[in-house]
N, C-alpha and C. Protein backbone atom coordinates (compact mmCIF):
# COMPACT_ATOMS: atom_id res chain seq x y z
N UNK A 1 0.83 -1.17 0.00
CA UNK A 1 0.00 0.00 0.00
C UNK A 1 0.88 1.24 0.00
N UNK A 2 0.51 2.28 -0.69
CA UNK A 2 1.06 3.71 -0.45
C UNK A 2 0.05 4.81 -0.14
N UNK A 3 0.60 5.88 0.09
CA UNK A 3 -0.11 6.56 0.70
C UNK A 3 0.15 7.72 -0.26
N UNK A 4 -1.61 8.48 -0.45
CA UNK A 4 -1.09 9.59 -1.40
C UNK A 4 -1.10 10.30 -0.62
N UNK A 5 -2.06 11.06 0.34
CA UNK A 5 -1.66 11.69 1.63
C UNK A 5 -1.47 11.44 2.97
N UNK A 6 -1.26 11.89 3.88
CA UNK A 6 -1.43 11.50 5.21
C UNK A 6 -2.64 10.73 5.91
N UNK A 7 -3.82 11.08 5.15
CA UNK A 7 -5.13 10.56 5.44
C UNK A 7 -5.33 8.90 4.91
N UNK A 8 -5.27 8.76 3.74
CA UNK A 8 -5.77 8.27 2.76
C UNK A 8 -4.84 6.99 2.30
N UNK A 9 -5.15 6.02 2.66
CA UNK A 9 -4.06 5.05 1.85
C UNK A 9 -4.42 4.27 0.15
N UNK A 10 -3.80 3.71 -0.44
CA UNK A 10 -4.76 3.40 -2.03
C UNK A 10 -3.36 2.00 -2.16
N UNK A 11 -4.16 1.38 -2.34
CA UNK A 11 -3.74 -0.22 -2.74
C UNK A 11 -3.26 -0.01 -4.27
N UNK A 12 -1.74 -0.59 -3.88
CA UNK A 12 -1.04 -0.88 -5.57
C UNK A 12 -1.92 -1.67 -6.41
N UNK A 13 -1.43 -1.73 -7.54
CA UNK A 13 -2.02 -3.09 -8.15
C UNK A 13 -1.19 -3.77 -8.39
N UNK A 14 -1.77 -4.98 -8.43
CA UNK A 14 -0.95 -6.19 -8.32
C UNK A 14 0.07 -6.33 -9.84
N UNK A 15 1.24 -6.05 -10.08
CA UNK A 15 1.55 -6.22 -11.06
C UNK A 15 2.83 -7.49 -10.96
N UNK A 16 2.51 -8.22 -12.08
CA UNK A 16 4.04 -9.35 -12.34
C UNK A 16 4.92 -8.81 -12.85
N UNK A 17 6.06 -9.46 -12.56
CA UNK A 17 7.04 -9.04 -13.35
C UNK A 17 7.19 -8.75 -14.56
N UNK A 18 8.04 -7.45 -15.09
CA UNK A 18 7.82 -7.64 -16.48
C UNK A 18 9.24 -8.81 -16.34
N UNK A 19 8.55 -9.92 -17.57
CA UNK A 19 9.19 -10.77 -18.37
C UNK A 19 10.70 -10.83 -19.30
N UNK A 20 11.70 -10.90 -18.93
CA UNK A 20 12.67 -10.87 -19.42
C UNK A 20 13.17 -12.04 -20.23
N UNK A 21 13.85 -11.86 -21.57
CA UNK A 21 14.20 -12.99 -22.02
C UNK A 21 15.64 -13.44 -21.36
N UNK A 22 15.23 -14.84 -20.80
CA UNK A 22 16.62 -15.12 -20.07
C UNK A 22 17.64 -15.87 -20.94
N UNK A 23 19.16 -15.66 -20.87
CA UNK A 23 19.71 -16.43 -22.08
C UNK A 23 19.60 -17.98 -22.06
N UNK A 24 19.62 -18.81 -22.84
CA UNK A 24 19.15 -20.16 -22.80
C UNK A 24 20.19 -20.92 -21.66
N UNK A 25 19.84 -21.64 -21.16
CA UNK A 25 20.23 -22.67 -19.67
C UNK A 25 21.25 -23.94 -20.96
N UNK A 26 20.57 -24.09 -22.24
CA UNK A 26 21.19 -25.20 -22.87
C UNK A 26 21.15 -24.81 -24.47
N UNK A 27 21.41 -25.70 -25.44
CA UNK A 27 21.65 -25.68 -26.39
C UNK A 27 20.74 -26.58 -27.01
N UNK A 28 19.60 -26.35 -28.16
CA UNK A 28 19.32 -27.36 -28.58
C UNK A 28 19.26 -27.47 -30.09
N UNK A 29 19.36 -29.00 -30.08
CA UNK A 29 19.89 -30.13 -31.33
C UNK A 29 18.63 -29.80 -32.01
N UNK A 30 18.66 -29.61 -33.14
CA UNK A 30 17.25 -29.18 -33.79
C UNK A 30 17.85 -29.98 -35.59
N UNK A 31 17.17 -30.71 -35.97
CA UNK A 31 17.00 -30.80 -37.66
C UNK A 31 16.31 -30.46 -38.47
N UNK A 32 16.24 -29.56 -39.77
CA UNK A 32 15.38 -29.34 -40.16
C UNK A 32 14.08 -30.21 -41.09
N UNK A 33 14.97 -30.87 -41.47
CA UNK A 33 14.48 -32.68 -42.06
C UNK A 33 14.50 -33.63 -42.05
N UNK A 34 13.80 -34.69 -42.12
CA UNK A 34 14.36 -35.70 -41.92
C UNK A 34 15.18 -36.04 -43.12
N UNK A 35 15.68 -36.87 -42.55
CA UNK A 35 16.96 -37.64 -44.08
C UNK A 35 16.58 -39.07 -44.57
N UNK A 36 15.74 -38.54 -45.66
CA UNK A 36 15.40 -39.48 -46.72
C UNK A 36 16.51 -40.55 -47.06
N UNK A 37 15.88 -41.98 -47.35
CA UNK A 37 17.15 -43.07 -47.22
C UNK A 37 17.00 -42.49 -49.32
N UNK A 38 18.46 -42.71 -49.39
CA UNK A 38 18.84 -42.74 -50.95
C UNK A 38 19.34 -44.01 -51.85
N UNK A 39 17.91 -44.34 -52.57
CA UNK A 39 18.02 -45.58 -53.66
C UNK A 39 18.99 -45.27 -54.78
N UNK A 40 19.41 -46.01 -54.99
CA UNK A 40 20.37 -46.23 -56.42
C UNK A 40 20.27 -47.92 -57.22
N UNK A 41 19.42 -47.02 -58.34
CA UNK A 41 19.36 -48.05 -59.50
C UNK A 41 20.96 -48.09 -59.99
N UNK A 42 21.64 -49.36 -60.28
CA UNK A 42 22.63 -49.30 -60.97
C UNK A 42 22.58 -49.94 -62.80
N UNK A 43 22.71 -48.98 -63.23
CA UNK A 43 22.80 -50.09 -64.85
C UNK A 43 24.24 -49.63 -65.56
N UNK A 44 24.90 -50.51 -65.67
CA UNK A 44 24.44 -51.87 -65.42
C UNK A 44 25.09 -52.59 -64.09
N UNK A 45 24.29 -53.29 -63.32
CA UNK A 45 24.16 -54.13 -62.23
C UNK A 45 25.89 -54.51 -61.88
N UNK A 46 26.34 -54.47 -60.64
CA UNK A 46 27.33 -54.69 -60.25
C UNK A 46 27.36 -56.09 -59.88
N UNK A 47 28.72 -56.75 -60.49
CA UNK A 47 28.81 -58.38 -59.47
C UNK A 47 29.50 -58.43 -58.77
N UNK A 48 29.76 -58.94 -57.62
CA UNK A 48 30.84 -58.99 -57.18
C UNK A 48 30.21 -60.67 -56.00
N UNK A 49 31.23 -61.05 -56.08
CA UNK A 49 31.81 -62.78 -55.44
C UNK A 49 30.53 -63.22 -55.19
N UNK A 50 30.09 -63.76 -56.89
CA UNK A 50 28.93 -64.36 -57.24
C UNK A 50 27.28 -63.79 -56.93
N UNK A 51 27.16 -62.34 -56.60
CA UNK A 51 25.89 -61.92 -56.43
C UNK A 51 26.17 -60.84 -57.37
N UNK A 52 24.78 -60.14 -57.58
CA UNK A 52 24.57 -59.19 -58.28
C UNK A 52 23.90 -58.20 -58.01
N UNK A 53 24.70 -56.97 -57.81
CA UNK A 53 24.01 -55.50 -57.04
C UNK A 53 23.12 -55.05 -57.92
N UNK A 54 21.88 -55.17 -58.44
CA UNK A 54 20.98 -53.95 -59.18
C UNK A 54 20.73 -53.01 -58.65
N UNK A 55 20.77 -52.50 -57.12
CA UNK A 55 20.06 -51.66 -56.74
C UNK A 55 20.31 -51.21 -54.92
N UNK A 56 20.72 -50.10 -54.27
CA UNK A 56 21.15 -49.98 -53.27
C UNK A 56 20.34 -48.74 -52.63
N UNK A 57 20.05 -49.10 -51.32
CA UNK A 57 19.22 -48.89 -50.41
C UNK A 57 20.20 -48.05 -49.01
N UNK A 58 20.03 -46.65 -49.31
CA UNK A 58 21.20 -46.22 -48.10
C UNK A 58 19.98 -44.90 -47.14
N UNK A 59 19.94 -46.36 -45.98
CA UNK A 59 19.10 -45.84 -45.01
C UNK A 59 19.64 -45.46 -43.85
N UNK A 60 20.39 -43.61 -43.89
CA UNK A 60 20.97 -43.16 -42.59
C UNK A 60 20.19 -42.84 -41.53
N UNK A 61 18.80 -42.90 -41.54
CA UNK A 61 18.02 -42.85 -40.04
C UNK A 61 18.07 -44.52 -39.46
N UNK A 62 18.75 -45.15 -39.45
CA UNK A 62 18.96 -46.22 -39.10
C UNK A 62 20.64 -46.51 -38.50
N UNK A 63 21.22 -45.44 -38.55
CA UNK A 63 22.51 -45.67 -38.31
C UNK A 63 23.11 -45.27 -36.93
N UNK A 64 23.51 -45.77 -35.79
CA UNK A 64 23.52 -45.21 -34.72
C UNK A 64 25.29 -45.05 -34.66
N UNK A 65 25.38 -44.47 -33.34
CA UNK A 65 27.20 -44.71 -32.72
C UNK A 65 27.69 -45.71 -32.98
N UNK A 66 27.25 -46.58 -32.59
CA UNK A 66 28.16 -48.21 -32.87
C UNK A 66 28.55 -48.43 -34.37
N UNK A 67 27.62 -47.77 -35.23
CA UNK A 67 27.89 -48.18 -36.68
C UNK A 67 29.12 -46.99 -37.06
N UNK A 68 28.94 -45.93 -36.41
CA UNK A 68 30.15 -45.02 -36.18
C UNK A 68 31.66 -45.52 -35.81
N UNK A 69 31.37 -46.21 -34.82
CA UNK A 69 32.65 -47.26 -34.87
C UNK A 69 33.35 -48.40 -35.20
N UNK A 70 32.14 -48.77 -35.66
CA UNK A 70 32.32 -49.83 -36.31
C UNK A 70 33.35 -49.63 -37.21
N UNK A 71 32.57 -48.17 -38.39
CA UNK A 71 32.92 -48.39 -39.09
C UNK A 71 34.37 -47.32 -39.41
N UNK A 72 35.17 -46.85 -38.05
CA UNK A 72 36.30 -46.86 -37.63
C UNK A 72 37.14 -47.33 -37.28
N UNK A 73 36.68 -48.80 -36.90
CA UNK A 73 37.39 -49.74 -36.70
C UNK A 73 38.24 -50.27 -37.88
N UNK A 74 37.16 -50.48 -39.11
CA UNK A 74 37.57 -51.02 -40.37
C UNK A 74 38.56 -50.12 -40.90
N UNK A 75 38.15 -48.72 -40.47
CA UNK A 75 38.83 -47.69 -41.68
C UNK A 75 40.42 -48.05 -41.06
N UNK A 76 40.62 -48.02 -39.70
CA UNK A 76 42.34 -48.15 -38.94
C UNK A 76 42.49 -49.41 -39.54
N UNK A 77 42.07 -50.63 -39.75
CA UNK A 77 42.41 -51.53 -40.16
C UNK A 77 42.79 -51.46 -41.78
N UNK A 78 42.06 -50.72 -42.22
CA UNK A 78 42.39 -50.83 -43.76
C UNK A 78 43.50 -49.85 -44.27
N UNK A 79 43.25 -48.46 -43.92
CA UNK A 79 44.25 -47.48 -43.81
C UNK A 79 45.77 -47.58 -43.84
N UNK A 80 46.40 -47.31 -44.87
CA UNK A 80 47.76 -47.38 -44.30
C UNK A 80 48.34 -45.94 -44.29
N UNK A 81 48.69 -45.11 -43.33
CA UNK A 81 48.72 -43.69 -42.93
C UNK A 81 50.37 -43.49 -43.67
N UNK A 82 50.65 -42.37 -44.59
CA UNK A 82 51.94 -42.03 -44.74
C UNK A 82 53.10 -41.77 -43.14
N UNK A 83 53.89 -41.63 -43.50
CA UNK A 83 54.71 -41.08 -42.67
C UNK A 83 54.47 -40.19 -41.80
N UNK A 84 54.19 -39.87 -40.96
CA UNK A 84 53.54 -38.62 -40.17
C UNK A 84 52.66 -38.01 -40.12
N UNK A 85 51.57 -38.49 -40.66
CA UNK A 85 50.73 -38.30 -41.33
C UNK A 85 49.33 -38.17 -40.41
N UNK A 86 49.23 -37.37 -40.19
CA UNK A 86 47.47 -37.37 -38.97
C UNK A 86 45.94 -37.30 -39.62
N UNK A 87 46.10 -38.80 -39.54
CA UNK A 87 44.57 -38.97 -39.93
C UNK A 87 43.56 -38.75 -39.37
N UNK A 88 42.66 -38.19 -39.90
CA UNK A 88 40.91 -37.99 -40.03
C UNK A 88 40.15 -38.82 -40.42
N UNK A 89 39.49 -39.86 -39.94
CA UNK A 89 38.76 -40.79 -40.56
C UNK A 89 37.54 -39.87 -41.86
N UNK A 90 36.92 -39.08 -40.97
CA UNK A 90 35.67 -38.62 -41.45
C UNK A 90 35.71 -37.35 -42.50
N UNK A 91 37.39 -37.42 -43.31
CA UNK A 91 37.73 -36.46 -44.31
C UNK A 91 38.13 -37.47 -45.46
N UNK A 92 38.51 -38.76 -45.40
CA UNK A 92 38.89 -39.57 -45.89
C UNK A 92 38.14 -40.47 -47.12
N UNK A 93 38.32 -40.84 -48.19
CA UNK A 93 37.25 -41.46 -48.96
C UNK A 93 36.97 -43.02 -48.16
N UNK A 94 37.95 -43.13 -47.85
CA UNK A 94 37.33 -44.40 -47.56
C UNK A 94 36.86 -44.97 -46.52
N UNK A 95 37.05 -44.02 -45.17
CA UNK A 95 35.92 -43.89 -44.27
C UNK A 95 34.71 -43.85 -44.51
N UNK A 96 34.17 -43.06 -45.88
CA UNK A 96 32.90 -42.75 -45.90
C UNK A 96 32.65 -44.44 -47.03
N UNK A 97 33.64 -44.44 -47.89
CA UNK A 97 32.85 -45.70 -47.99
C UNK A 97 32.47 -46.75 -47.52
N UNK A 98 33.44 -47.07 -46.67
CA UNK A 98 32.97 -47.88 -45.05
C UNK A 98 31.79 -47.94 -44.78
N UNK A 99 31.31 -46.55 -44.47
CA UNK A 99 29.55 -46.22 -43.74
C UNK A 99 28.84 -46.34 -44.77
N UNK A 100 28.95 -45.97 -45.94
CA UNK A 100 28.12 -46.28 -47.39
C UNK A 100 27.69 -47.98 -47.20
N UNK A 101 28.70 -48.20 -47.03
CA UNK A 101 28.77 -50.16 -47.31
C UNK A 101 28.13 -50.41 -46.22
N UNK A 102 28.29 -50.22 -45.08
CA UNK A 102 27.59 -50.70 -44.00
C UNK A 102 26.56 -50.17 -43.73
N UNK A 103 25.39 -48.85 -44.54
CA UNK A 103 24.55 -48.65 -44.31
C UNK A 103 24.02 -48.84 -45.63
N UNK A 104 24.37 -49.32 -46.51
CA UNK A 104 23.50 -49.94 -47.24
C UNK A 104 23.69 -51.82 -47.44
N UNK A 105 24.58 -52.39 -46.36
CA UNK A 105 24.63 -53.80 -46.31
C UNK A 105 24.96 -54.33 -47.18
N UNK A 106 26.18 -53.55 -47.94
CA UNK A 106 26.90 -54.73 -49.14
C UNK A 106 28.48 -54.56 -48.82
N UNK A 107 28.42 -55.65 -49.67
CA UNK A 107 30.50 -55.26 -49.13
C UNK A 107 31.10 -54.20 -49.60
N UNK A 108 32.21 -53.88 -49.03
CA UNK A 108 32.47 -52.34 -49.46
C UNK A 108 33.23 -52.61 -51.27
N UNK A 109 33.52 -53.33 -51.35
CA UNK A 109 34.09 -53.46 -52.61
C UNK A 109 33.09 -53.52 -53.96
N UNK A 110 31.79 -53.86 -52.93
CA UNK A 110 30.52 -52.39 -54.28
C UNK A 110 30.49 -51.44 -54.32
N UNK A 111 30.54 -50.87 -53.26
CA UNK A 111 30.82 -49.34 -53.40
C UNK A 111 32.30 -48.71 -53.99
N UNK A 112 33.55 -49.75 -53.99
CA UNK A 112 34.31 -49.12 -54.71
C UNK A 112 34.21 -49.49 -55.70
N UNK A 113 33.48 -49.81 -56.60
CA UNK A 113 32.91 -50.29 -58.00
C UNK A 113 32.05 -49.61 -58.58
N UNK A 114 31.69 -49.22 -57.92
CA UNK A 114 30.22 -48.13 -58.35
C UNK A 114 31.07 -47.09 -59.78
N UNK A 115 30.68 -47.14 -60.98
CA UNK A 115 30.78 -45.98 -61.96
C UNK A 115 30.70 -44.48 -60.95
N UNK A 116 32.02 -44.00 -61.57
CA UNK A 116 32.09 -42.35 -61.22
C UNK A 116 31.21 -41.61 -60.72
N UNK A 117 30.28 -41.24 -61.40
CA UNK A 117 29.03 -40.29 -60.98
C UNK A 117 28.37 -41.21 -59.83
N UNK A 118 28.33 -42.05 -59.91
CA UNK A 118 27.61 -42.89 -58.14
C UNK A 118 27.92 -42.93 -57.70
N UNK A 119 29.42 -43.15 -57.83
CA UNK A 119 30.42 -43.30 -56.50
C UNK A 119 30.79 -41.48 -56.25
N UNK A 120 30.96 -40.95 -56.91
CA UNK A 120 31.15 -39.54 -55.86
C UNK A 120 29.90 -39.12 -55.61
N UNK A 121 28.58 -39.24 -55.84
CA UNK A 121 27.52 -38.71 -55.35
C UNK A 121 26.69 -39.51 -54.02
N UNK A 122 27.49 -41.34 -53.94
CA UNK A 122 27.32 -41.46 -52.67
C UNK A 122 28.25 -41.16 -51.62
N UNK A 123 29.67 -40.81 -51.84
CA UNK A 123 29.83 -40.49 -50.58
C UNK A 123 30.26 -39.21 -50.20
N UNK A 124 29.47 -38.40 -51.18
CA UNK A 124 29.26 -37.01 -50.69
C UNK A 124 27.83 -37.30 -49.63
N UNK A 125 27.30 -37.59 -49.96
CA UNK A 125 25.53 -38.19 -49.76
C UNK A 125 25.54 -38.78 -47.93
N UNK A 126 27.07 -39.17 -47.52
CA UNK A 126 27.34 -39.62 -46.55
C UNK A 126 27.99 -38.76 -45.80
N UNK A 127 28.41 -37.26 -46.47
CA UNK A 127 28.72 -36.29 -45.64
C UNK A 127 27.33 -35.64 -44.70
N UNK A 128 26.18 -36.11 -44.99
CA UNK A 128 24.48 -35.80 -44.43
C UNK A 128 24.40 -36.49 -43.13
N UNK A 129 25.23 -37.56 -43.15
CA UNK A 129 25.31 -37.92 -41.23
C UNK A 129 25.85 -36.94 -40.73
N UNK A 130 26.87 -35.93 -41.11
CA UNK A 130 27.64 -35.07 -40.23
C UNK A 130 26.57 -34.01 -39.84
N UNK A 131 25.66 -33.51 -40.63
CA UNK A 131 24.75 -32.87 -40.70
C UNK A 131 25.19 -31.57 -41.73
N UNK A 132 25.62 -32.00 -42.75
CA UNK A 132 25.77 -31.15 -44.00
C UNK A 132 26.29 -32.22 -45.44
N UNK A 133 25.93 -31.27 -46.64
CA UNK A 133 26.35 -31.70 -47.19
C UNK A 133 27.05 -31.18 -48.77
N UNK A 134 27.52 -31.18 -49.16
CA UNK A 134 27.85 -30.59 -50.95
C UNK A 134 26.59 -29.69 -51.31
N UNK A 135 25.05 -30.46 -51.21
CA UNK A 135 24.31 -29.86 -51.98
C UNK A 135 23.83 -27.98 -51.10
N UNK A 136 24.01 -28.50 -50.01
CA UNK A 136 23.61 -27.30 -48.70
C UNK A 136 24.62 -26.23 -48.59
N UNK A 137 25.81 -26.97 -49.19
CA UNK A 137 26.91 -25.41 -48.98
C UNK A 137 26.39 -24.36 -50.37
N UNK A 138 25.84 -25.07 -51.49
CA UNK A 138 25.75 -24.74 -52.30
C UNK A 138 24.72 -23.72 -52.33
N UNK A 139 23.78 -23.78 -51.97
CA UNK A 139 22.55 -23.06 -51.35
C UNK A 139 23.25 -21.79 -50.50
């Protein structure tokens, strides 16, 4: 309560706080899309040790951490690093074909078979787990 004169007292009104925007407590993970799995018709059809690839199925909402290491595991195993040389798995071609192969479930030696234009447009296509890709810088 305040008082406008000595006599007379007059009740505030009840007011809330004004509202401040407070800076965020956290950070959040936000995507703007989901990530469509990417088919590839091949013609003509890849063979390799008696089967025949027509057609590949690369479904990255299916791919968790473990397939992350997995498919780091393979890349140190396959890798042979120059001389001093400090590797990056996830700058490397053949890291990404690793995850290509193992997220679309063929051996990786389809994916290094794949004709030119497929093979660099899938494992650009596998820079989209990082959460970017060729087509988005471009934009």
């Amino acid at each position: 309560m305040t008082t406008n004169n000595e006599h007379t007292q007059v009740a505030e009104t009840n007011r809330l706080p004004v509202e401040t925007e407070a800076p965020p407590q956290y950070r959040e993970l936000t995507f703007e899309d989901e990530l469509k799995p990417l088919h590839l018709t091949l013609k003509p059809p890849i063979e390799f040790d008696g089967e025949t690839f027509a057609e590949l199925l690369f479904d990255y909402n299916g791919v968790v951490g473990k397939d992350f290491l997995r498919a780091e595991r393979e890349f140190v195993h396959r890798y042979k690093p120059e001389k001093n040389e400090v590797v990056i798995p996830e700058v490397k071609q053949l890291f990404r074909c690793i995850l290509a192969a193992h997220t679309a479930n063929v051996p990786l030696a389809v994916i290094e078979r794949l004709p030119g234009r497929y093979y660099t447009a899938v494992i650009n296509d596998v820079l989209k787990l990082y959460g970017n890709s060729l087509d988005e810088e471009k934009a």
